[in-house]
PDB file of N, CA and C in Angstrom:
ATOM      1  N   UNK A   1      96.846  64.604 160.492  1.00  0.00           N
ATOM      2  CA  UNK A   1      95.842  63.571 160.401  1.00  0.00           C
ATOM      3  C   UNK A   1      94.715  63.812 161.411  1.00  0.00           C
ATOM      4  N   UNK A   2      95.042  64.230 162.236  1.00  0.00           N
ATOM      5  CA  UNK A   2      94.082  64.248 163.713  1.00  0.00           C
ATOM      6  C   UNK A   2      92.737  65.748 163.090  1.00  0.00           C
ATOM      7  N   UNK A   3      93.490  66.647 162.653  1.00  0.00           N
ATOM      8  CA  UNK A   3      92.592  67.417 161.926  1.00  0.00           C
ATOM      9  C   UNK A   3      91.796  66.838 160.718  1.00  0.00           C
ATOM     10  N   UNK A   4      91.834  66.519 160.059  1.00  0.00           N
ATOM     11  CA  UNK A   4      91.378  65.463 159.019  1.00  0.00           C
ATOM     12  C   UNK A   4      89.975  64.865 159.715  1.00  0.00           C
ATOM     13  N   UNK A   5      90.258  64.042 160.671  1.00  0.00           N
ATOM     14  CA  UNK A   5      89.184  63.263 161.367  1.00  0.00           C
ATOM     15  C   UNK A   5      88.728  64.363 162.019  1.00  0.00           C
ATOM     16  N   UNK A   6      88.808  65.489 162.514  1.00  0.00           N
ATOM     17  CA  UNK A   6      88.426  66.343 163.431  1.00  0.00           C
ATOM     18  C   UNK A   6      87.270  66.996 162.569  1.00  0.00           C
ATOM     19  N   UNK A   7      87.836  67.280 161.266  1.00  0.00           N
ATOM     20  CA  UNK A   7      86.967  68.064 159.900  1.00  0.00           C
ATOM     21  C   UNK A   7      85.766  67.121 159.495  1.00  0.00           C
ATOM     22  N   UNK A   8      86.359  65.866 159.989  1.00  0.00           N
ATOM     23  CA  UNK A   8      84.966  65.273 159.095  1.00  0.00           C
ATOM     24  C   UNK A   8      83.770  64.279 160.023  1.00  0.00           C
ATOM     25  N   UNK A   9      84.626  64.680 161.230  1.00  0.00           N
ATOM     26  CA  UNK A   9      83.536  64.590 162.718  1.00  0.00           C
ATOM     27  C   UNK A   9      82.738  65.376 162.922  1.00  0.00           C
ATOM     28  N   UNK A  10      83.145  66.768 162.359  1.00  0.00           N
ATOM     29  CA  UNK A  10      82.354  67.930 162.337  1.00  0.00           C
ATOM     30  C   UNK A  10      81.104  68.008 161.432  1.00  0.00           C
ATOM     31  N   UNK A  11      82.065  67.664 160.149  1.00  0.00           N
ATOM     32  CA  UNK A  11      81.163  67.827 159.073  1.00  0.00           C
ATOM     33  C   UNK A  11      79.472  66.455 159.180  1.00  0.00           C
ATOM     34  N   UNK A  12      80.263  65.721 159.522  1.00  0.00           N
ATOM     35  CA  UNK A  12      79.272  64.337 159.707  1.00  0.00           C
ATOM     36  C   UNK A  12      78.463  64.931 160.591  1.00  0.00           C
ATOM     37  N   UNK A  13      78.460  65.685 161.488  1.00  0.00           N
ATOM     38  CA  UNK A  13      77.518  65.932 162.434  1.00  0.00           C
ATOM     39  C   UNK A  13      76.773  66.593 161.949  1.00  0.00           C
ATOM     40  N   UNK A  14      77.103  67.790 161.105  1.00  0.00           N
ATOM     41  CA  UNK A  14      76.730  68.867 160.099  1.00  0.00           C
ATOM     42  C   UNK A  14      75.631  68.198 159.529  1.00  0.00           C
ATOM     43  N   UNK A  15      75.714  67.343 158.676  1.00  0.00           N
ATOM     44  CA  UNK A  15      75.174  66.518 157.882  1.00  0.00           C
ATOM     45  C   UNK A  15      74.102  65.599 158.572  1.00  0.00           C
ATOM     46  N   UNK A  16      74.223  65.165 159.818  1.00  0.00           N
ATOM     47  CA  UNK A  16      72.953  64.379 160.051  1.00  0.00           C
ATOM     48  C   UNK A  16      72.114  65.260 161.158  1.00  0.00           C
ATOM     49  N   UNK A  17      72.862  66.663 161.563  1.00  0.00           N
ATOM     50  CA  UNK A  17      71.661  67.346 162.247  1.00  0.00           C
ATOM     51  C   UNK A  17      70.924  67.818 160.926  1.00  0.00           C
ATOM     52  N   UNK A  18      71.620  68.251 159.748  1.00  0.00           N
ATOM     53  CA  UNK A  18      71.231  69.032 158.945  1.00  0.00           C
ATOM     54  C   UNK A  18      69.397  67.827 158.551  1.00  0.00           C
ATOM     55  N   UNK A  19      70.173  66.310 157.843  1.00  0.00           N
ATOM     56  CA  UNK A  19      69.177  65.705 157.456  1.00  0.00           C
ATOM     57  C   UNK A  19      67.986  65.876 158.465  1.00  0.00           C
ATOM     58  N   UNK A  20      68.093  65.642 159.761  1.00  0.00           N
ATOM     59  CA  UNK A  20      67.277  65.465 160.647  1.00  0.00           C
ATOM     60  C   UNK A  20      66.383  66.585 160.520  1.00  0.00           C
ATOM     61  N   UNK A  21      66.911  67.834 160.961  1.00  0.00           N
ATOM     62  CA  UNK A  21      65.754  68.674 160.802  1.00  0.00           C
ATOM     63  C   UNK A  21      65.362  68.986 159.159  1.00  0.00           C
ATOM     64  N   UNK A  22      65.683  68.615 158.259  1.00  0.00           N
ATOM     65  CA  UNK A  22      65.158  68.673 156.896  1.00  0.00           C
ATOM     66  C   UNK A  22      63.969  67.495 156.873  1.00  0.00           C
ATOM     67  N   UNK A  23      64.027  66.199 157.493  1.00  0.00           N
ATOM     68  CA  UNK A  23      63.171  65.390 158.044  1.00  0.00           C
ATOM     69  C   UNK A  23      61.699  65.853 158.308  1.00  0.00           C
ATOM     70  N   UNK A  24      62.129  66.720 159.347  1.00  0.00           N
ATOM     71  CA  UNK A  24      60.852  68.015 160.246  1.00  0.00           C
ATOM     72  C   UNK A  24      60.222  68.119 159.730  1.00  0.00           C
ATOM     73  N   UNK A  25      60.971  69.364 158.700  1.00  0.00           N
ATOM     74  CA  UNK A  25      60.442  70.202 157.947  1.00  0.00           C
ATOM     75  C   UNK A  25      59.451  69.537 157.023  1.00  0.00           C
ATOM     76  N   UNK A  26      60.395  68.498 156.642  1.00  0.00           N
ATOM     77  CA  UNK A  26      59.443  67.742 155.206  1.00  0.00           C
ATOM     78  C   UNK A  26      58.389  67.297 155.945  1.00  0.00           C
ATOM     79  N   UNK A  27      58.114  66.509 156.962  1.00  0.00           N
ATOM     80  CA  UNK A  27      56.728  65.957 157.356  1.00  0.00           C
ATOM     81  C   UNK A  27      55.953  67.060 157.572  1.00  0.00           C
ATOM     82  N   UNK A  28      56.510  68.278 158.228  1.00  0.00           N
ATOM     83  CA  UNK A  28      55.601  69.347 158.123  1.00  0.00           C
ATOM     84  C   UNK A  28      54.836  70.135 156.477  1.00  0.00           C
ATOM     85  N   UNK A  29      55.486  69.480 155.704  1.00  0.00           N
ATOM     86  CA  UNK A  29      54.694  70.316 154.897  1.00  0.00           C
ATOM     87  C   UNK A  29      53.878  69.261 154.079  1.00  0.00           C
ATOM     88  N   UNK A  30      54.601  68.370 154.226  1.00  0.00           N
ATOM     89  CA  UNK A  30      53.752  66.931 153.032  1.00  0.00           C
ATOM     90  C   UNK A  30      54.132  65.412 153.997  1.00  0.00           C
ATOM     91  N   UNK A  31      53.011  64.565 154.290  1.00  0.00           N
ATOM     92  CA  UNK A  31      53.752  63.298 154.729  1.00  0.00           C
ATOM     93  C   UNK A  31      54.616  62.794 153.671  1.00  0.00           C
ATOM     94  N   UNK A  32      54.190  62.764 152.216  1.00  0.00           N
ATOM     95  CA  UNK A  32      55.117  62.133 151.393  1.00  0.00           C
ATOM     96  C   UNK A  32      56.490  62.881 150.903  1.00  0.00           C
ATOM     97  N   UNK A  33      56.635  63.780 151.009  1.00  0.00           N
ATOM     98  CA  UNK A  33      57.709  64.572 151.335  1.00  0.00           C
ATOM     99  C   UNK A  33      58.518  64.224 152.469  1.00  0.00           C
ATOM    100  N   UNK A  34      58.356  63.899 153.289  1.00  0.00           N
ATOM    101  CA  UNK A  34      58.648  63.480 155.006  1.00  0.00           C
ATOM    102  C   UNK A  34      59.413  61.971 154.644  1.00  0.00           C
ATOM    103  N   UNK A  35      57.874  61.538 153.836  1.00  0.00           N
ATOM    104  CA  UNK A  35      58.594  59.627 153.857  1.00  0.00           C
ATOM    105  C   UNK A  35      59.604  59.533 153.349  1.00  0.00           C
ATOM    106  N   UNK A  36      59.961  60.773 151.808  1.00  0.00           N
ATOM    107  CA  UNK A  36      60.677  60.297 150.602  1.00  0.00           C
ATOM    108  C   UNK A  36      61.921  60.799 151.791  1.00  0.00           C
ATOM    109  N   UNK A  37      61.677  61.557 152.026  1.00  0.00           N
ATOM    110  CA  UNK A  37      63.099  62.569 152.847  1.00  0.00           C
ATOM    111  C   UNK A  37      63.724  60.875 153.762  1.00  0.00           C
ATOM    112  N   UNK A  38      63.151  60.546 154.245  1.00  0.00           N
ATOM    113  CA  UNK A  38      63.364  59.894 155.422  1.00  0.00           C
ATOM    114  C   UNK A  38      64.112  58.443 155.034  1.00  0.00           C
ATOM    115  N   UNK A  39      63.319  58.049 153.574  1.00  0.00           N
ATOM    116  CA  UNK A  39      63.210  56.844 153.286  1.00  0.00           C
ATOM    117  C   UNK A  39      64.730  57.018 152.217  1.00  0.00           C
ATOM    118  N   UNK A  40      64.842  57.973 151.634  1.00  0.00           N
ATOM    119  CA  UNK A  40      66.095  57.948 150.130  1.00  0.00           C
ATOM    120  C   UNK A  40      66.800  58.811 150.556  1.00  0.00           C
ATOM    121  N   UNK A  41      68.270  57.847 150.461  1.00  0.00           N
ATOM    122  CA  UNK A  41      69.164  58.365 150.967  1.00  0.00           C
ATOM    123  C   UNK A  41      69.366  59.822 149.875  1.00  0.00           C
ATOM    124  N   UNK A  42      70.215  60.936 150.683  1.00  0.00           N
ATOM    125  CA  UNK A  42      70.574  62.258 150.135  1.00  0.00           C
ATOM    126  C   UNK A  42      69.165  62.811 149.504  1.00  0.00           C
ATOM    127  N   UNK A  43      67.776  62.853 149.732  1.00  0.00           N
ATOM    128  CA  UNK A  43      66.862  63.091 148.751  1.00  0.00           C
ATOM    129  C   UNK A  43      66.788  64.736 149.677  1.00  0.00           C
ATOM    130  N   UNK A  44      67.201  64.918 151.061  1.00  0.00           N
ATOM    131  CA  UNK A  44      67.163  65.743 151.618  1.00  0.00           C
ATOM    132  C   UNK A  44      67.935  67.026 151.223  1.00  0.00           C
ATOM    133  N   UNK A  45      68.870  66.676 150.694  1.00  0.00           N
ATOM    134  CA  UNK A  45      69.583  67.788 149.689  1.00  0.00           C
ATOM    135  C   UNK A  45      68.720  68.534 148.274  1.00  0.00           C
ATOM    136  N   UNK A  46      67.900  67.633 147.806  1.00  0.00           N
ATOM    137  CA  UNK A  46      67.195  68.310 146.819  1.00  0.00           C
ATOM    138  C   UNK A  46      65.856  68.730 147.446  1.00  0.00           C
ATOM    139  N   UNK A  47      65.014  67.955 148.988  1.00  0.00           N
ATOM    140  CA  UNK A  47      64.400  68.804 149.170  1.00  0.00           C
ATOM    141  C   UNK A  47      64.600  70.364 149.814  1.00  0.00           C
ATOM    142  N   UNK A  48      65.829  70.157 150.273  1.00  0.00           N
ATOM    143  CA  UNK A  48      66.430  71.769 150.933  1.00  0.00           C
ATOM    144  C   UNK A  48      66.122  72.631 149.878  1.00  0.00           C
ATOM    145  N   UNK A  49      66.862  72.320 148.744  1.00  0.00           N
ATOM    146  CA  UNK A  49      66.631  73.801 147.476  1.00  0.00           C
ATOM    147  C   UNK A  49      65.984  73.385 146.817  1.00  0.00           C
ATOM    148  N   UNK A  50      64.925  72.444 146.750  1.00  0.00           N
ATOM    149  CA  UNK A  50      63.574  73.228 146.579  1.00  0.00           C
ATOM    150  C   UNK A  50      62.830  73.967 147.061  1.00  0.00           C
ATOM    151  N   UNK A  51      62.713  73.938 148.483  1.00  0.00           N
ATOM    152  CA  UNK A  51      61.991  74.604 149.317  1.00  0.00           C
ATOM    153  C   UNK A  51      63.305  75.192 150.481  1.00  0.00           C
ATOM    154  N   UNK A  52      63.449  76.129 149.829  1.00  0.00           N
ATOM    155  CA  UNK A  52      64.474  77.043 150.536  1.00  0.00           C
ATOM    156  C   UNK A  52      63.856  78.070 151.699  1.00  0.00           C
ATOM    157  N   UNK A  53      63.340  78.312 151.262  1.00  0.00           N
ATOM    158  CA  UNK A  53      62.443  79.462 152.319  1.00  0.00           C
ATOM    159  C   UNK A  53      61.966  78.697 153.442  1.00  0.00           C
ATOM    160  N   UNK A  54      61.425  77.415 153.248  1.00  0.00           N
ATOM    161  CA  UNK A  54      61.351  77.097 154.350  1.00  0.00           C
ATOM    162  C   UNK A  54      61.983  76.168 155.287  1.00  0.00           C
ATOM    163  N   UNK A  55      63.132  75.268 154.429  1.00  0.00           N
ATOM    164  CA  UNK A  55      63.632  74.404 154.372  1.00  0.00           C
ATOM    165  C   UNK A  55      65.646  74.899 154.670  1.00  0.00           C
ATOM    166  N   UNK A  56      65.756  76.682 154.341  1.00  0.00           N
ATOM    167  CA  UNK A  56      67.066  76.319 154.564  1.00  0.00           C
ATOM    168  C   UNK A  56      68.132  76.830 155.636  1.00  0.00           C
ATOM    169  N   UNK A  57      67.511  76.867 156.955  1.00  0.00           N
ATOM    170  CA  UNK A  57      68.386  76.242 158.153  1.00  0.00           C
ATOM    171  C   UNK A  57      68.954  74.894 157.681  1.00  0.00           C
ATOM    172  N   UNK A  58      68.431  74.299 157.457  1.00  0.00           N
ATOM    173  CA  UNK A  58      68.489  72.406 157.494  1.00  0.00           C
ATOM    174  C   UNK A  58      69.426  72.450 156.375  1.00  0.00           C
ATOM    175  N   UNK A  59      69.365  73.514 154.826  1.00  0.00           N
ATOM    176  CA  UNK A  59      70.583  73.426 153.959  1.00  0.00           C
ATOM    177  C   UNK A  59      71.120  73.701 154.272  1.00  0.00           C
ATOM    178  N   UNK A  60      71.432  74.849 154.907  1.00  0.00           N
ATOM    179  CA  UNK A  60      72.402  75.415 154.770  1.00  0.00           C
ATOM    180  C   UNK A  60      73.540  74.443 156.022  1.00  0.00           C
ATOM    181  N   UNK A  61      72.936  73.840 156.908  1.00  0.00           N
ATOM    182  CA  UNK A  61      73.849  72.618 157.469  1.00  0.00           C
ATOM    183  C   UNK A  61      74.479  71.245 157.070  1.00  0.00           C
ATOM    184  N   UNK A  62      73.452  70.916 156.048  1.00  0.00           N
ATOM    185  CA  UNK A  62      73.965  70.063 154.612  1.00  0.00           C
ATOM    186  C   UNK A  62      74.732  70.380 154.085  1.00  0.00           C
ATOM    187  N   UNK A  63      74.026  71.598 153.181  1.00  0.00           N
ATOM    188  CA  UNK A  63      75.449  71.659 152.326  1.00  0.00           C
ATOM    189  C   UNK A  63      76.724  71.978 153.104  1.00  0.00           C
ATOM    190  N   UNK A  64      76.795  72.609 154.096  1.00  0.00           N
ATOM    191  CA  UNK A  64      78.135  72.800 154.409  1.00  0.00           C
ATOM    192  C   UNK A  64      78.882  71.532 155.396  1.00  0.00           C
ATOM    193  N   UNK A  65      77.639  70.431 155.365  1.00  0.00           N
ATOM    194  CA  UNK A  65      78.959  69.196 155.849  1.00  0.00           C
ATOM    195  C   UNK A  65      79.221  68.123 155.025  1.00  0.00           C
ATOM    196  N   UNK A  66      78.545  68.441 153.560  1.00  0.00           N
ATOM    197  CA  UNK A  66      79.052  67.776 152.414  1.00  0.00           C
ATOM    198  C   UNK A  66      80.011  68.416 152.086  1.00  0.00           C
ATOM    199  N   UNK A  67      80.162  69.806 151.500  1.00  0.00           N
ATOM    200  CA  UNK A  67      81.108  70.306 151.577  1.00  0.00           C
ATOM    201  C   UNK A  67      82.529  69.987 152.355  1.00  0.00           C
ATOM    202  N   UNK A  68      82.058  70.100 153.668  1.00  0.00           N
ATOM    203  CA  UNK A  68      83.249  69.480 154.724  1.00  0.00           C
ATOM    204  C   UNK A  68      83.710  68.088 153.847  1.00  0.00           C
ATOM    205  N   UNK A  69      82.699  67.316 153.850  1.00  0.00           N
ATOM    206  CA  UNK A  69      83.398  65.945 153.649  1.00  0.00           C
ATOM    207  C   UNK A  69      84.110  65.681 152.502  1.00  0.00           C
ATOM    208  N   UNK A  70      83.264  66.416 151.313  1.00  0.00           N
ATOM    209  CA  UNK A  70      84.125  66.657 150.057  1.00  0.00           C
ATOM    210  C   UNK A  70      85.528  66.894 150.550  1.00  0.00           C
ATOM    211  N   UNK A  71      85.888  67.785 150.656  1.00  0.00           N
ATOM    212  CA  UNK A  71      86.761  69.066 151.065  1.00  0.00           C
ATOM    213  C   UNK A  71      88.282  67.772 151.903  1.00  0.00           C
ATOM    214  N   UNK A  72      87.714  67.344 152.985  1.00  0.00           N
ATOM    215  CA  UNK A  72      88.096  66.023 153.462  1.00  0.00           C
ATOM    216  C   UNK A  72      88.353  65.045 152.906  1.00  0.00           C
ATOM    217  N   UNK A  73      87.788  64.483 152.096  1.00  0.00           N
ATOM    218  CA  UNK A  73      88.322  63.554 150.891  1.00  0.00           C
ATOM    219  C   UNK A  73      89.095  63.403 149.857  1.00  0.00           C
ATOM    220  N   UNK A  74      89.176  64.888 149.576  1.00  0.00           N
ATOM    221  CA  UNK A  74      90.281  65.227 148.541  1.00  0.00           C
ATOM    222  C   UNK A  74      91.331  65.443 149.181  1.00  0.00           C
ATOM    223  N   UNK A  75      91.533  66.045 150.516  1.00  0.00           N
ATOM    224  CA  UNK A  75      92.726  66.032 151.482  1.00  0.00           C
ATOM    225  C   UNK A  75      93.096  64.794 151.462  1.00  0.00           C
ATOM    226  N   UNK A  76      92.445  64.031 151.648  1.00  0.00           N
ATOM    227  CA  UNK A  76      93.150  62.214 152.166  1.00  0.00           C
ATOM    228  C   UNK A  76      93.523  61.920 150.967  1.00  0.00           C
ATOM    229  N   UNK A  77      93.439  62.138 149.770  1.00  0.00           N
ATOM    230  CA  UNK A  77      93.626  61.579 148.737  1.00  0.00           C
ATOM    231  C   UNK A  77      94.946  62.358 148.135  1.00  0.00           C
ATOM    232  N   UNK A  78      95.070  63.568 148.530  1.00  0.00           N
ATOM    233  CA  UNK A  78      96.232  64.249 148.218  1.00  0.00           C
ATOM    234  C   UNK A  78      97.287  64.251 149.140  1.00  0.00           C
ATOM    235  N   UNK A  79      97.184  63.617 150.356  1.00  0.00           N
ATOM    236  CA  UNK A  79      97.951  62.900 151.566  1.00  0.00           C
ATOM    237  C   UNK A  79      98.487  61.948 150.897  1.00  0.00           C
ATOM    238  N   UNK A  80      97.595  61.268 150.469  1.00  0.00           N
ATOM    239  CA  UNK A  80      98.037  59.297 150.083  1.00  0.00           C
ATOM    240  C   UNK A  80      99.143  59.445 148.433  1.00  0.00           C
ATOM    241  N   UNK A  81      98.449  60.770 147.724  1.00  0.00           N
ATOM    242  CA  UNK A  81      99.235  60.992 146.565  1.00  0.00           C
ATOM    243  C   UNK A  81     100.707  61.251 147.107  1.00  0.00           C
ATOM    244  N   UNK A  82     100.881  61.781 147.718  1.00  0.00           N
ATOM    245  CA  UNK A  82     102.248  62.200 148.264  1.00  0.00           C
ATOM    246  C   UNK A  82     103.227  61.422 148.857  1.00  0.00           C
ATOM    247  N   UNK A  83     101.883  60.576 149.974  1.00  0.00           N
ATOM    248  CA  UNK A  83     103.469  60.459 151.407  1.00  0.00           C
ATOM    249  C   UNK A  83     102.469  58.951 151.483  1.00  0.00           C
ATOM    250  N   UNK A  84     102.633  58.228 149.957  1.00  0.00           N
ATOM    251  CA  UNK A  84     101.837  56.466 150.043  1.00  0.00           C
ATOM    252  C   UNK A  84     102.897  55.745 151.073  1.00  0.00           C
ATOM    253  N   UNK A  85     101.754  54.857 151.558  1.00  0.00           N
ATOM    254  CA  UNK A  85     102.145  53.889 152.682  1.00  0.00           C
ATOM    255  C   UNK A  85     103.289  53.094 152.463  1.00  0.00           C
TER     256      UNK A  85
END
């Protein structure tokens, strides 16, 4: 269990440095790009691969702490399938 939370402490972090500097990026290239990024939730995932070239440090830290959390969620759920409370 302690790994579990450990994976998705990680991943969560993954995920909001990732948004943050996808944030950056977006105000750097468009304010309304910047706002939408900032303002809608997950919109930062579709601006990463759109603009990959310039945008994917910031994916490539997204996707891999969605991933994490995915990855994490199906663990807890195949925990709870097994060994229910």
């Amino acid at each position: 269990m302690m790994l579990v939370i450990l994976v998705v402490s990680v991943a969560g972090t993954l995920v909001f440095v990732g948004n943050l500097f996808a944030i950056m990026y977006a105000f750097g290239q468009n304010v309304w790009w910047g706002i939408a990024v900032l303002l809608i939730p997950l919109f930062s995932v579709i601006y990463c691969a759109r603009n990959w070239d310039r945008a994917g440090y910031a994916g490539k830290m997204l996707y891999a702490g969605l991933a994490g959390v995915g990855l994490t969620y199906f663990a807890l759920l195949v925990m709870v399938k097994t060994n229910p409370i």
